[in-house]
PDB file of N, CA and C in Angstrom:
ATOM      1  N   UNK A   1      -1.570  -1.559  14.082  1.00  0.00           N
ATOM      2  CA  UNK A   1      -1.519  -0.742  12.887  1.00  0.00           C
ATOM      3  C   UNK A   1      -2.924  -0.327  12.506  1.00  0.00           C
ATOM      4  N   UNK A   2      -3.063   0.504  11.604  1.00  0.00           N
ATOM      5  CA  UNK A   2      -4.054   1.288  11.819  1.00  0.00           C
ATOM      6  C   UNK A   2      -4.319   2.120   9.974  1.00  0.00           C
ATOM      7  N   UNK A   3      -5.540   2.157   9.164  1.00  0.00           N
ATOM      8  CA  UNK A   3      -5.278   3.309   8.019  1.00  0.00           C
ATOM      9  C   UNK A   3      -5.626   4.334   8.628  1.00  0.00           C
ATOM     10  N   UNK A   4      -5.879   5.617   7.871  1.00  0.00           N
ATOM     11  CA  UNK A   4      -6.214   6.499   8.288  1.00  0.00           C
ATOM     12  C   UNK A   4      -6.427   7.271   7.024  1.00  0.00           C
ATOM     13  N   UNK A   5      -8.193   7.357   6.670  1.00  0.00           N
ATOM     14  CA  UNK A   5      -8.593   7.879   5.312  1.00  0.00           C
ATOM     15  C   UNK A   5      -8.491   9.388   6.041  1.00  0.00           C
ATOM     16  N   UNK A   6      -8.230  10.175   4.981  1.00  0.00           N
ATOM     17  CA  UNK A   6      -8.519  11.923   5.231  1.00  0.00           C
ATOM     18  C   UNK A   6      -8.430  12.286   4.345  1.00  0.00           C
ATOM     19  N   UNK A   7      -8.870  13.822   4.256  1.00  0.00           N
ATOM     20  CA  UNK A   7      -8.765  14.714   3.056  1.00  0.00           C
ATOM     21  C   UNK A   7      -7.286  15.845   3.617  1.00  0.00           C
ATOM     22  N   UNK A   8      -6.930  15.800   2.579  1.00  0.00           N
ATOM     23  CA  UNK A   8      -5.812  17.033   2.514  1.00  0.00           C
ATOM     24  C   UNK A   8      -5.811  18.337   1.848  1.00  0.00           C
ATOM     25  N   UNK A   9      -5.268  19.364   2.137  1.00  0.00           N
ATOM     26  CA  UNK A   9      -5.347  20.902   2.156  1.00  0.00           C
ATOM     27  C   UNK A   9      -6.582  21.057   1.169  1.00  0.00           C
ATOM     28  N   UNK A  10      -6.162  20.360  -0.089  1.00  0.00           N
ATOM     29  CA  UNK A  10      -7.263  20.569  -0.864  1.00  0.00           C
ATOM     30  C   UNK A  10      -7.974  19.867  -1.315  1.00  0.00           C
ATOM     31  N   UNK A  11      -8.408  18.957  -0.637  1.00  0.00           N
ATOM     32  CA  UNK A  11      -9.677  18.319  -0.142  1.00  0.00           C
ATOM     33  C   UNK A  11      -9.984  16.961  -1.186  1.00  0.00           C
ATOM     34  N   UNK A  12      -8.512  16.512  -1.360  1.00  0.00           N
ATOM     35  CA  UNK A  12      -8.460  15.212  -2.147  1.00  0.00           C
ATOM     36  C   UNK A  12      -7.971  14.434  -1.331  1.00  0.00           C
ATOM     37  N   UNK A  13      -8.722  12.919  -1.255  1.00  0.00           N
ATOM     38  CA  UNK A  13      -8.921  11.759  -0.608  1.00  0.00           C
ATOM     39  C   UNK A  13      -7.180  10.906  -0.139  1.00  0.00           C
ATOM     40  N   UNK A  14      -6.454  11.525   0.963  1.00  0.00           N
ATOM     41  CA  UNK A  14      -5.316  10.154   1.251  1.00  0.00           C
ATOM     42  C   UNK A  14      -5.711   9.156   2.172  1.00  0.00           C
ATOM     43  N   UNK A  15      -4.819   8.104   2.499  1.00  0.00           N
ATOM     44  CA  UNK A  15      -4.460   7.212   3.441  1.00  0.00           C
ATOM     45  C   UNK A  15      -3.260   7.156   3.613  1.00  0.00           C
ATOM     46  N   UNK A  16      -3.056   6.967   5.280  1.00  0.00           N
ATOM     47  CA  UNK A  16      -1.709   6.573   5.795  1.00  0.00           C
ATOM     48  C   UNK A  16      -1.939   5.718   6.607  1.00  0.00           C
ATOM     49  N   UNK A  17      -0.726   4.499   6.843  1.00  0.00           N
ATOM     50  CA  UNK A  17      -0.686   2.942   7.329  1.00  0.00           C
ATOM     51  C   UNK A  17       0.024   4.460   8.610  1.00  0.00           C
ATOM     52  N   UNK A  18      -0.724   3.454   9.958  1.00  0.00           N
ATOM     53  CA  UNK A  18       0.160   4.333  11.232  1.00  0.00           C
ATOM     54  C   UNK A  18       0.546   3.103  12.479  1.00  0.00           C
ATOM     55  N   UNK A  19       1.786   2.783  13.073  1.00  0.00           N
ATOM     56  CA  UNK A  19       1.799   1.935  13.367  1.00  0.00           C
ATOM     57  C   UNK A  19       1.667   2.225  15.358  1.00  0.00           C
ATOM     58  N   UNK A  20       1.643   1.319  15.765  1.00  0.00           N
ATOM     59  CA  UNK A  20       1.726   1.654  17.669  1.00  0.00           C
ATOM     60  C   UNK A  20       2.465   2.527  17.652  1.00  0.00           C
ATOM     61  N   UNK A  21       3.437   3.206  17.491  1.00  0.00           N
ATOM     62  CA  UNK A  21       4.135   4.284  18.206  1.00  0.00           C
ATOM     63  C   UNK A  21       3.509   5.419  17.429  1.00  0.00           C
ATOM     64  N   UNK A  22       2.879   5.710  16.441  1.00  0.00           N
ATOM     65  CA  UNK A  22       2.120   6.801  15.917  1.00  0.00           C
ATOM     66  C   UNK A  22       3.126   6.918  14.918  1.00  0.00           C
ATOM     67  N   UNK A  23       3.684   6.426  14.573  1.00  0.00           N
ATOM     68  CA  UNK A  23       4.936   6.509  13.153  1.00  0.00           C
ATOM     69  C   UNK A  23       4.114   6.367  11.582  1.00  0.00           C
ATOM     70  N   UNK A  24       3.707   6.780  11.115  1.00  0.00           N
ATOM     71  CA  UNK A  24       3.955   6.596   9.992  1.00  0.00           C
ATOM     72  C   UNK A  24       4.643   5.875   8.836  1.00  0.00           C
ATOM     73  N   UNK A  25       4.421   4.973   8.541  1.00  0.00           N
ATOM     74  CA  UNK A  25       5.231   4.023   7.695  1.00  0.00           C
ATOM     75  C   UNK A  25       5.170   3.715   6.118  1.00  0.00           C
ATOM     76  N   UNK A  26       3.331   4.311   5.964  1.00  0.00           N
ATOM     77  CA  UNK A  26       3.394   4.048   4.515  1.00  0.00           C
ATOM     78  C   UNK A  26       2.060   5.260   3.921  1.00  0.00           C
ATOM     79  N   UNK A  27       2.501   5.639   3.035  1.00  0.00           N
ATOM     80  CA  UNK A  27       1.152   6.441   2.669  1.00  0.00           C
ATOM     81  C   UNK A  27       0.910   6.418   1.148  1.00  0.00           C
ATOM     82  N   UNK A  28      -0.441   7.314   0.915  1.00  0.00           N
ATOM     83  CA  UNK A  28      -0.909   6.995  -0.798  1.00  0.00           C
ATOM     84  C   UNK A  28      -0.167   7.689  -1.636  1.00  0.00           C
ATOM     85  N   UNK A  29       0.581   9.023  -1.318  1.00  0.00           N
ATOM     86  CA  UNK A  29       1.973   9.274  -2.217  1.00  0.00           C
ATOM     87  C   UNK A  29       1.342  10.120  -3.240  1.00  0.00           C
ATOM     88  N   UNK A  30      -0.542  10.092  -3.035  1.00  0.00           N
ATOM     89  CA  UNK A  30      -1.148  10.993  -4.253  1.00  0.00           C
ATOM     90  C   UNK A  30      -2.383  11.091  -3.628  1.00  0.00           C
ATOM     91  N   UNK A  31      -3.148  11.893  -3.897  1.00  0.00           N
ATOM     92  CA  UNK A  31      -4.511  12.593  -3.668  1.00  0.00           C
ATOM     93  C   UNK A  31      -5.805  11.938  -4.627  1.00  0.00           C
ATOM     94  N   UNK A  32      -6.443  11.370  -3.887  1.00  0.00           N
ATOM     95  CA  UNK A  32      -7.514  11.034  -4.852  1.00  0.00           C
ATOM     96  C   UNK A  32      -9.055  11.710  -5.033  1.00  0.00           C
ATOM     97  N   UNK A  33      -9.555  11.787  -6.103  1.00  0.00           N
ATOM     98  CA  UNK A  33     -11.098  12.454  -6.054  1.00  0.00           C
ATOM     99  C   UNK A  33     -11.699  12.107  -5.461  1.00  0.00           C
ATOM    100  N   UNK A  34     -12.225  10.316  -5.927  1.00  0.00           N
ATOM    101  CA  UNK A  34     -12.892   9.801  -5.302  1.00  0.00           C
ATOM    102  C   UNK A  34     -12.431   9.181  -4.215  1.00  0.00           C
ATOM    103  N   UNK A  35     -13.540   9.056  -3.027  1.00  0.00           N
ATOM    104  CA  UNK A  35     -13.242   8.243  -2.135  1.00  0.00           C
ATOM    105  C   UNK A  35     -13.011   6.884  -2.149  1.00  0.00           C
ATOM    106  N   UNK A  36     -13.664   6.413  -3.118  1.00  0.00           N
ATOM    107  CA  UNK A  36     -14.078   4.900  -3.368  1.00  0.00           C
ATOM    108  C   UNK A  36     -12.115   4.537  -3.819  1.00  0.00           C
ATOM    109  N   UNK A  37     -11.844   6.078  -4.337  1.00  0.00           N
ATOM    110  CA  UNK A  37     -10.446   5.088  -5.225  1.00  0.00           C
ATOM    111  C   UNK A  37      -9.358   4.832  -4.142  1.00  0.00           C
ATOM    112  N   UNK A  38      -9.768   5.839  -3.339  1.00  0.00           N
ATOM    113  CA  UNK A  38      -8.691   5.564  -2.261  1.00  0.00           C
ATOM    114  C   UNK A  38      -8.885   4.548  -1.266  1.00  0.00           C
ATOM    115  N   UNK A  39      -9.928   4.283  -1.269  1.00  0.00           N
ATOM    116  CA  UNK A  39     -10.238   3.019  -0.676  1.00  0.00           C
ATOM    117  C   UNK A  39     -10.041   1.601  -0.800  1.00  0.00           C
ATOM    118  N   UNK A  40     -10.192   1.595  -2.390  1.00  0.00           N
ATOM    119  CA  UNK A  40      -9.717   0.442  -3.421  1.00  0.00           C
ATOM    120  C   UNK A  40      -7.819   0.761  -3.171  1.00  0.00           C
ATOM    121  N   UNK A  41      -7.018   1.651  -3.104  1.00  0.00           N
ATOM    122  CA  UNK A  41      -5.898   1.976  -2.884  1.00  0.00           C
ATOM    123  C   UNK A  41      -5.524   1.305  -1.324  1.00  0.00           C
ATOM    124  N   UNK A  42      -6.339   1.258  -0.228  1.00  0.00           N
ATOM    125  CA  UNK A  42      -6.325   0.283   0.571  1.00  0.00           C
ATOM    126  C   UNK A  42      -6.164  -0.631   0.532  1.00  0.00           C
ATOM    127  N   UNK A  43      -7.439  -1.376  -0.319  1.00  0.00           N
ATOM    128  CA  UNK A  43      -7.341  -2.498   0.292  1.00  0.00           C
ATOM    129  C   UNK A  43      -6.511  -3.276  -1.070  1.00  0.00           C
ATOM    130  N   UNK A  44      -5.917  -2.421  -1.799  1.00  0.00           N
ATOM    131  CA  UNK A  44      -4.055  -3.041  -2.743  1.00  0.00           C
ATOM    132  C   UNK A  44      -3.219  -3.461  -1.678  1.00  0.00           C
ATOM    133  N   UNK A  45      -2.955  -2.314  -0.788  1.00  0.00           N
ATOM    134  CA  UNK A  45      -1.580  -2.307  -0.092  1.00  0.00           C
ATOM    135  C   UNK A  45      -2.076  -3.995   1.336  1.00  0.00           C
ATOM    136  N   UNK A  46      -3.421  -3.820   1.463  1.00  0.00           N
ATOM    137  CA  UNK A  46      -3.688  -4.891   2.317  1.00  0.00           C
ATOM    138  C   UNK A  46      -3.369  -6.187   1.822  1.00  0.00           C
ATOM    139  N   UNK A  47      -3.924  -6.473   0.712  1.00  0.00           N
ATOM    140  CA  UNK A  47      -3.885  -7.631   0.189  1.00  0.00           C
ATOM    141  C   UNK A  47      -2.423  -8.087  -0.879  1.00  0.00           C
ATOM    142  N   UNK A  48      -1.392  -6.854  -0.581  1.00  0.00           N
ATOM    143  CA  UNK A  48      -0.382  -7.811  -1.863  1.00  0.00           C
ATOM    144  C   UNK A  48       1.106  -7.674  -0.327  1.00  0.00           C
ATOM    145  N   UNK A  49       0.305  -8.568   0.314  1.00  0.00           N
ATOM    146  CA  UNK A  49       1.355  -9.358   1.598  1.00  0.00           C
ATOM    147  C   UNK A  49       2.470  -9.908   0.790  1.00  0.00           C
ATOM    148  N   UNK A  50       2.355 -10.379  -0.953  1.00  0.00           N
ATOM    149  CA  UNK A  50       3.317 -11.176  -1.304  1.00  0.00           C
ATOM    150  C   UNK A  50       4.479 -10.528  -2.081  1.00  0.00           C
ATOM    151  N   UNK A  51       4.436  -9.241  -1.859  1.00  0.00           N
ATOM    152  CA  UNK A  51       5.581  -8.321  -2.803  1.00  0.00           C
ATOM    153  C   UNK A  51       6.609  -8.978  -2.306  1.00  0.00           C
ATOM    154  N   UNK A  52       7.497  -9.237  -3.449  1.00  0.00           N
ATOM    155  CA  UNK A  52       8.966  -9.375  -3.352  1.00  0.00           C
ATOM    156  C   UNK A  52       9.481  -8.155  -2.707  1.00  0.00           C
ATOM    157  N   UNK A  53      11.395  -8.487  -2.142  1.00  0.00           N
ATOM    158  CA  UNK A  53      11.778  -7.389  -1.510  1.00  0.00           C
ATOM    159  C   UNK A  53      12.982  -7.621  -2.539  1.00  0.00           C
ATOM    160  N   UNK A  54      13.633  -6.078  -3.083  1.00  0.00           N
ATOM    161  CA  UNK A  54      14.458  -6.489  -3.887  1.00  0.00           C
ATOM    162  C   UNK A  54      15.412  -5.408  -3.523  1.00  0.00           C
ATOM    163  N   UNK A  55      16.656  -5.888  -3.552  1.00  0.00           N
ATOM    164  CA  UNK A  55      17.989  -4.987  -2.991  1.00  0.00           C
ATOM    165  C   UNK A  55      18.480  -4.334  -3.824  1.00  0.00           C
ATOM    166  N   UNK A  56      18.157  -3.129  -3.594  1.00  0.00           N
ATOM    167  CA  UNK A  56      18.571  -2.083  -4.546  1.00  0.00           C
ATOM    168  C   UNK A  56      19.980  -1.794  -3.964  1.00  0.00           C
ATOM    169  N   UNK A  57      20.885  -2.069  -3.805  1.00  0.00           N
ATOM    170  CA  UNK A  57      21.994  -1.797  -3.494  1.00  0.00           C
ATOM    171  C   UNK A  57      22.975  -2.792  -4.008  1.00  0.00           C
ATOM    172  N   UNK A  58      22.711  -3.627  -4.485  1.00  0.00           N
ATOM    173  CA  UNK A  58      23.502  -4.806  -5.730  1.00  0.00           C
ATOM    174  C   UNK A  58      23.203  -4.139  -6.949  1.00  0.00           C
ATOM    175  N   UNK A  59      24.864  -4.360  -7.247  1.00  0.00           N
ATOM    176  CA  UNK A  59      25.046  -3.787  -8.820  1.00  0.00           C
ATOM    177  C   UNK A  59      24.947  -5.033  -9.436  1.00  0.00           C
ATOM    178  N   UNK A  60      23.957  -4.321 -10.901  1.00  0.00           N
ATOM    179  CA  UNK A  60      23.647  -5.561 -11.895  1.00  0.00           C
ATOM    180  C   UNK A  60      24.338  -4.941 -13.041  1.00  0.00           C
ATOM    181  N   UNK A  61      26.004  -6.561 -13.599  1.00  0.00           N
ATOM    182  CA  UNK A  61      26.374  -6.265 -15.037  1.00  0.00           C
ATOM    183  C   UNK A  61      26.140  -5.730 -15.664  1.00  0.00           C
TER     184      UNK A  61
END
């Protein structure tokens, strides 16, 4: 797996998680100014290994 910082059309800061087959799996979902923020936007998705997974497909009362 792999990030991949870039600028887009108009020249605000993404990342996308890219895995061995070149798939795409996760990205920043928004454009940032700074570089620094998207970077700090990295290293979130690196470090919160501990997200719960929650099943959205159970109906709650």
């Amino acid at each position: 797996m792999r990030f991949e910082l870039y600028r887009d059309g108009v020249g605000r800061w993404r990342w996308r998680l890219r895995v061995q087959n070149g798939n795409v799996i996760a990205d920043s979902a928004e454009g940032y100014a700074r570089r620094e923020d998207c970077e700090h936007g990295i290293a979130l998705v690196k470090t919160s290994g501990g997200a719960a997974t929650v099943d959205m497909t159970t109906k709650i009362a």
